[in-house]
Each structure stands twice: as C-alpha cells, then as structure tokens.
Protein backbone atom coordinates (compact mmCIF):
# COMPACT_ATOMS: atom_id res chain seq x y z
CA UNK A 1 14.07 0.73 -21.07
CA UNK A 2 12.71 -2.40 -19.44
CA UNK A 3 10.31 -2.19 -16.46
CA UNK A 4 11.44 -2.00 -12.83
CA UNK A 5 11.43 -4.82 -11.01
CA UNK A 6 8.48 -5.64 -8.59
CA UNK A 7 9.26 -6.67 -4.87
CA UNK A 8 6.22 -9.15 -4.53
CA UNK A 9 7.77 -11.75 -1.78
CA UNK A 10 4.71 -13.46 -0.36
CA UNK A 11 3.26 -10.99 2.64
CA UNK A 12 1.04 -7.97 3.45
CA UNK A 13 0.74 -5.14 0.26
CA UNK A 14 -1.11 -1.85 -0.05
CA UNK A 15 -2.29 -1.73 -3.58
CA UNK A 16 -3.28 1.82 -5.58
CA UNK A 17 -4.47 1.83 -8.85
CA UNK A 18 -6.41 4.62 -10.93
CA UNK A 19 -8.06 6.32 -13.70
CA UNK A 20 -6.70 7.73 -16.86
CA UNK A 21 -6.18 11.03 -16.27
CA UNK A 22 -8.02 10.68 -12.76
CA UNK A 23 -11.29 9.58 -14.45
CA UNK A 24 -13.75 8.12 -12.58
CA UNK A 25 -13.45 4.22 -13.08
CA UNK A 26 -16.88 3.29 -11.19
CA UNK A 27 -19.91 5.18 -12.66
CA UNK A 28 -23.03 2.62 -11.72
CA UNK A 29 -23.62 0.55 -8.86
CA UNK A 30 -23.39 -2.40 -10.74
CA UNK A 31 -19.49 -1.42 -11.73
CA UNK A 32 -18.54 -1.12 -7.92
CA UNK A 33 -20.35 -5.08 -7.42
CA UNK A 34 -18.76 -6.36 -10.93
CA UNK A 35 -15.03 -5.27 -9.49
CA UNK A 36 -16.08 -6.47 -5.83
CA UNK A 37 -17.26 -9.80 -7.50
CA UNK A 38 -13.38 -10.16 -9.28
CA UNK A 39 -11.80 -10.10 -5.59
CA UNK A 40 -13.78 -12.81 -4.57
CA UNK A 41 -12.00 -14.65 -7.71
CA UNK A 42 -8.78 -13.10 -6.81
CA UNK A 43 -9.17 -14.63 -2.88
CA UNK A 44 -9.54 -18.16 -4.57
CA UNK A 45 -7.58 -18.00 -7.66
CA UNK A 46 -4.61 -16.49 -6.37
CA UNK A 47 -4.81 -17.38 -2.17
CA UNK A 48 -4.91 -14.01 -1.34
CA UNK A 49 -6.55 -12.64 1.55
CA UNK A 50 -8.54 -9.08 1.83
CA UNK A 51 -7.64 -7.27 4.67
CA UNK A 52 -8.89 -3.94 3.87
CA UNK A 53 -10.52 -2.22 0.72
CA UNK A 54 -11.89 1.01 -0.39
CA UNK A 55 -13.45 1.62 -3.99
CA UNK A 56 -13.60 5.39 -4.73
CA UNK A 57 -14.73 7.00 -7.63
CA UNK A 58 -11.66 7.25 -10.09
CA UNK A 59 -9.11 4.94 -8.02
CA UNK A 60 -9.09 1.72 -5.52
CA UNK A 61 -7.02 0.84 -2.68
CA UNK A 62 -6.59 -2.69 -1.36
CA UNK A 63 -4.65 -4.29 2.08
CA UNK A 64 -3.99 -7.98 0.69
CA UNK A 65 -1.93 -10.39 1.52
CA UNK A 66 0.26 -13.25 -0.40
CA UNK A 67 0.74 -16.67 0.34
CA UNK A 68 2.77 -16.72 -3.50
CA UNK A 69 4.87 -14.59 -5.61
CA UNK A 70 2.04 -13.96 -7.48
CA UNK A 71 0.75 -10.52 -6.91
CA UNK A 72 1.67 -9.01 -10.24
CA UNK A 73 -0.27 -11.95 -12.13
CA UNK A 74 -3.48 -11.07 -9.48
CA UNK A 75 -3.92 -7.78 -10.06
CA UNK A 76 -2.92 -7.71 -13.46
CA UNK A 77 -5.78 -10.13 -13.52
CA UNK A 78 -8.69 -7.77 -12.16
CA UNK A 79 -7.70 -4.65 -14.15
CA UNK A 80 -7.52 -6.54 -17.13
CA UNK A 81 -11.04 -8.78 -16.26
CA UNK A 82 -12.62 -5.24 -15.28
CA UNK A 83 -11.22 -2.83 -18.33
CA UNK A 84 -12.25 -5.47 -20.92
CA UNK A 85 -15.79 -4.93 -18.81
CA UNK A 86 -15.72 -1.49 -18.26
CA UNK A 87 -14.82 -0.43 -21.98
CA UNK A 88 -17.42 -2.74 -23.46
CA UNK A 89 -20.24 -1.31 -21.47
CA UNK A 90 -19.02 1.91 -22.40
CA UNK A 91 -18.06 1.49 -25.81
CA UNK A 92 -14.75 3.17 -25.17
CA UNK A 93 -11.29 2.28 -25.59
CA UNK A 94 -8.10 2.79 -25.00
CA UNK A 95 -6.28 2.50 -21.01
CA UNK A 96 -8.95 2.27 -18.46
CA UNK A 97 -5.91 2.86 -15.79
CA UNK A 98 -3.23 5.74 -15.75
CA UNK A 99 -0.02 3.27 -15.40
CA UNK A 100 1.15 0.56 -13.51
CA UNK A 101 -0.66 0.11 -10.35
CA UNK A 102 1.39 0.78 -7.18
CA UNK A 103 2.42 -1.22 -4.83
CA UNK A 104 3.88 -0.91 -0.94
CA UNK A 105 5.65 -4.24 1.07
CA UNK A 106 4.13 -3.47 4.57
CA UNK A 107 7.12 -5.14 6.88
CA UNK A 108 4.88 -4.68 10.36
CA UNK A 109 1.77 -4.75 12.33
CA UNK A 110 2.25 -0.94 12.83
CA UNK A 111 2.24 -0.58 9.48
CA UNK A 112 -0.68 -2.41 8.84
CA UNK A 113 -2.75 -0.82 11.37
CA UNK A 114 -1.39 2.54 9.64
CA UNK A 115 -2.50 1.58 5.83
CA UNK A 116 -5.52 0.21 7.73
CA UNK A 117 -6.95 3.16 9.09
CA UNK A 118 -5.78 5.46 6.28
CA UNK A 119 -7.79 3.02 3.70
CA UNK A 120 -10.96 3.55 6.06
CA UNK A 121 -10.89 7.22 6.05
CA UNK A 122 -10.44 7.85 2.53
CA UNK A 123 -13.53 8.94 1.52
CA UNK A 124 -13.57 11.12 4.67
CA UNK A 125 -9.93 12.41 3.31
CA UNK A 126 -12.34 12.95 0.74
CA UNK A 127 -14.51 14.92 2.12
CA UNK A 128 -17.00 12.38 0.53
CA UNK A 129 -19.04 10.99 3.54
CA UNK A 130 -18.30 13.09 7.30
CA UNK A 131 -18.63 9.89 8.96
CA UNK A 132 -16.05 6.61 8.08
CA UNK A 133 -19.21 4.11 8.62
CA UNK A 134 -21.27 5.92 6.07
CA UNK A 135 -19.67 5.03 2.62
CA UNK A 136 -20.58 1.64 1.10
CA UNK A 137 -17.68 0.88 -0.82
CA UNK A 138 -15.00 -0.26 1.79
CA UNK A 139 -14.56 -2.79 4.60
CA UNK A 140 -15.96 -0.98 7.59
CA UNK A 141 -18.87 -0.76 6.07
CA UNK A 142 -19.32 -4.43 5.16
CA UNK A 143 -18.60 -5.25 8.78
CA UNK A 144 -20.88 -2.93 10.70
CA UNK A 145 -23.81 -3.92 8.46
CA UNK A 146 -22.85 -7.38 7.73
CA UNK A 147 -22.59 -6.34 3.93
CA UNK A 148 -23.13 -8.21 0.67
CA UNK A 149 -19.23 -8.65 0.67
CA UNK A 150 -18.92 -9.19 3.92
CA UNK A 151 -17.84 -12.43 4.01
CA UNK A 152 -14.56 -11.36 1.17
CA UNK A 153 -13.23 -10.12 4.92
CA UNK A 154 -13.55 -13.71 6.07
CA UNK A 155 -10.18 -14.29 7.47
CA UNK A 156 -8.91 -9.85 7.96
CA UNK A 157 -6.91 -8.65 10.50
CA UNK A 158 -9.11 -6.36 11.32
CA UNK A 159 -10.65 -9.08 12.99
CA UNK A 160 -8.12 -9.08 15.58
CA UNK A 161 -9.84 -6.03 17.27
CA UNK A 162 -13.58 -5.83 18.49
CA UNK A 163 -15.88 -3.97 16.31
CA UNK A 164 -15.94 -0.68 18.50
CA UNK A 165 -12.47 -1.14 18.64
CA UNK A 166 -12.05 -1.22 15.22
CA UNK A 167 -14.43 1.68 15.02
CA UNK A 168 -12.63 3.99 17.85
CA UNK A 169 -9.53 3.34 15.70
CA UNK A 170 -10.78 4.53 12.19
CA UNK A 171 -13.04 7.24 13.32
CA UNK A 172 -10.32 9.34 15.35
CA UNK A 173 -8.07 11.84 13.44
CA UNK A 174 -5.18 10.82 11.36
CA UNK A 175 -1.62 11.60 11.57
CA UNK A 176 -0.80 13.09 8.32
CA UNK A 177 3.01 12.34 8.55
CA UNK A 178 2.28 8.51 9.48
CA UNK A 179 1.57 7.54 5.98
CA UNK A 180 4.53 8.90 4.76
CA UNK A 181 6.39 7.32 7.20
CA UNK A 182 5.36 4.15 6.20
CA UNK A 183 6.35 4.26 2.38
CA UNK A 184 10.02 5.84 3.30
CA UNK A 185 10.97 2.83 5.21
CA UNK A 186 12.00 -0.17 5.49
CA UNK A 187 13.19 0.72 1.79
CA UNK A 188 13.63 -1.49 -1.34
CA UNK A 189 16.91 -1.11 -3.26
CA UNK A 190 18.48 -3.34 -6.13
CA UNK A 191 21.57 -4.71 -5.02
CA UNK A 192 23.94 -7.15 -7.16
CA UNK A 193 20.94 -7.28 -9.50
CA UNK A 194 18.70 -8.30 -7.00
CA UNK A 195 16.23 -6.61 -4.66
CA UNK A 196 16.80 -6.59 -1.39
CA UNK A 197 14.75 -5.31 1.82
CA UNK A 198 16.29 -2.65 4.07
CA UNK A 199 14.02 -3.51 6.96
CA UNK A 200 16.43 -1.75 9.07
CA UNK A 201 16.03 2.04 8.84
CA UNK A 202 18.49 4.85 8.47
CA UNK A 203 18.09 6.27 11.76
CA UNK A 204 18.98 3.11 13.66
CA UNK A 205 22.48 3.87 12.70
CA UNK A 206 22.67 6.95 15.03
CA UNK A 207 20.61 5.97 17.87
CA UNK A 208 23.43 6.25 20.59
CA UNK A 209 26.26 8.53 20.63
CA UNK A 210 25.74 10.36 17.02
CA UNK A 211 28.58 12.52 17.26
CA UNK A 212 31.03 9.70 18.86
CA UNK A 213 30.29 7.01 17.11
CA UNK A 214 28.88 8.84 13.46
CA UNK A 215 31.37 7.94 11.20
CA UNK A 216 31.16 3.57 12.23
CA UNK A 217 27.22 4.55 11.54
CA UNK A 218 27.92 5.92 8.31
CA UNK A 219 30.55 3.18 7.48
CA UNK A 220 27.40 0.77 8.30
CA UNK A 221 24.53 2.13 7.17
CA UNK A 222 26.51 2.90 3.39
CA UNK A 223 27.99 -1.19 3.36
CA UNK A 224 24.37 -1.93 4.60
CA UNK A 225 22.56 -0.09 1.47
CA UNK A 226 21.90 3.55 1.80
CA UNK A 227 23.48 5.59 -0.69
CA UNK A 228 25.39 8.33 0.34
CA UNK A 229 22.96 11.40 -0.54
CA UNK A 230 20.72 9.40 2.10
CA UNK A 231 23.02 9.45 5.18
CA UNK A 232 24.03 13.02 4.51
CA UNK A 233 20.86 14.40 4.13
CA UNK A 234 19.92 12.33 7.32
CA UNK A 235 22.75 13.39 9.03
CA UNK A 236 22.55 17.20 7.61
CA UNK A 237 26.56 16.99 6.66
CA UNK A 238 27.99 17.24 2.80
CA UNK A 239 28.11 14.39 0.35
CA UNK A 240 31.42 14.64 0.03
CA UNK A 241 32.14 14.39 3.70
CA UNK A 242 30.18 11.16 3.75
CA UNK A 243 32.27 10.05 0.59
CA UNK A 244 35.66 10.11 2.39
CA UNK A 245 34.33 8.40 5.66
CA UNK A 246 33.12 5.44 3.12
CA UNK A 247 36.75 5.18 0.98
C-alpha cells in the first residue's frame, strides 16, 4: 500500500520524531550538539527557520518553518545524517526511529503560540526539570543564557515577545485540551486526489441558529469536506439522518 501523502505547502510545522520502541535517541552530550549542529545545516540547506525546539531523551520536537515544499527532503535529511551517526558510534543497527516522523500544518498565530509553549514545557510535562528555564536542550534555554545555539533562533517568533514575556508565557500552566485542539482542526483531507486544507472548522457551520438553519449547515459543511460521521457526531444526530439531508 503506498505511503500517505504529506501536506508540506511552504509555512509553519510542528515536527515529532522518536525512538524505536521509545529508546532513548540522545545518550552523551556530544549526541544532543551533533543533532543541534545538523539544524544549523538544515536552516541553510533547506531555508528553514527554527522557531522552537526541544531535544528529549528518546524523541525531538521542532516549530520550523518553510519557505519550499521541501520539508520531507529536510528532515529526512537529519534522521538519516544522525542514524548513520548514531549507529556507528554505537555499533548498532537497524531503525534508529520508530516510523515516519509526524508532522502538523499550523494555519495561525494561536496555534503557534500553542505548539510554542507546549514545546517549552515538555520536559516539565516530563516531570524532568520543575522549572521550564532549567533544561538545556530547547530554545528557552538558549535565549535566557545566550546559549551555544543561540543564534539557530536568529530570526524565531518568539522574538516577537520580550524575554519576560516570553517567560510569563511558558512558565504558567497549560491547557491540556489546547493541544488537542490544535491537531483536530483546520483538518487535511484528500479530495479529487489531491489534498486540500479545511481551514474552516466544523463548528463554523452552526454558529447562528443551529436548529433553524442545521440542515443548510450540514448541506455545507458535507459539499465543503467533512464526511458525514463528522457532522453527526458534531451535531449528536444519526448518520443516517445526516445522509438524507446530503441526497
């Protein structure tokens, strides 16, 4: 069965990517600097920028962004550059990584903020470090102490707010439900065998007068891409009452 297609239209991207079997993937200091060193290539190789980043022990999450339609060839290039590394060093082989690494199409700045913040606190999340400025893996902490990879934040978003700002922000509770949020919508579907970008979500459909007006929103939100298990589920009716508004 061939691979699913990757949405990877030039913009803002929250990468994932881990361990076989949850292994750890960075076991020396020097493995956490040889992976930082790669997205320095990446920011010049490919054009992409480094918003936000956080190495953990067995996985990595990155904020980028594109300029190209290049961000399967990018990090396909540091997983391969650092497993080649990794395994020699090791003498192991096999998969460094568990599968394909994942990847979310952030559509706002209140997403970004979101994936921000939850990218700061992970090793808080954790319960690695009880303070966000104390682990030396991520952005934060390149930017309070003015880092040796401070400078692969050169031209962040984060930027955009003042260091205690910035600070404030990461270093107050979470919402646990806003991350989900994020990944449910805008939603990516394959349409005419292409994909296409539902940056409109479900619920604008029903924002005035659900009961009037329900079955136009159903009418529109089915033509406009949702399937029909969506807007009942959404709307708490059956499938099959959905199916008749949309013959």
């Amino acid at each position: 069965m061939p691979r699913k297609e990757r949405y990877q239209e030039p913009g803002h991207y929250h990468i994932i990517n881990r361990g076989v079997e949850r292994r750890d993937i960075y076991l020396e200091p020097e493995d956490y600097k040889f992976f930082l060193d790669l997205l320095f290539k990446l920011t010049k190789e490919y054009e992409i920028i480094i918003h936000v980043f956080c190495l953990m022990t067995n996985h990595y999450h990155l904020l980028v962004e594109t300029k190209q339609t290049n961000l399967s060839k990018a990090i396909q290039f540091i997983n391969d550059k650092y497993s080649k590394y990794f395994n020699k060093k090791y003498t192991r082989s096999g998969h460094l990584w568990q599968g394909r690494y994942k990847s979310y199409p952030l559509f706002d700045d209140a997403h970004f903020w979101i994936v921000a913040k939850y990218i700061e606190r992970n090793p808080v999340k954790a319960a690695m470090v009880k303070d966000v400025a104390l682990y030396k893996y991520q952005s934060f902490f390149q930017w309070k102490y003015k880092h040796d990879y401070f400078s692969l934040l050169e031209n962040s978003m984060i930027f955009d707010m003042t260091y205690d700002e910035y600070a404030d922000y990461i270093s107050s509770d979470m919402d646990t439900d806003a991350i989900d949020i994020v990944y449910k919508s805008p939603k990516l579907i394959t349409k005419d065998g292409k994909l296409k970008v539902l940056s409109k979500r479900l619920e604008t459909f029903f924002e005035f007068d659900r009961d009037i007006n329900r079955n136009d929103g159903i009418k529109k939100a089915y033509e406009y891409g949702y399937t029909k298990s969506e807007i009942a589920d959404f709307l708490n009716i059956s499938h099959t009452a959905v199916s008749k508004i949309t013959s």
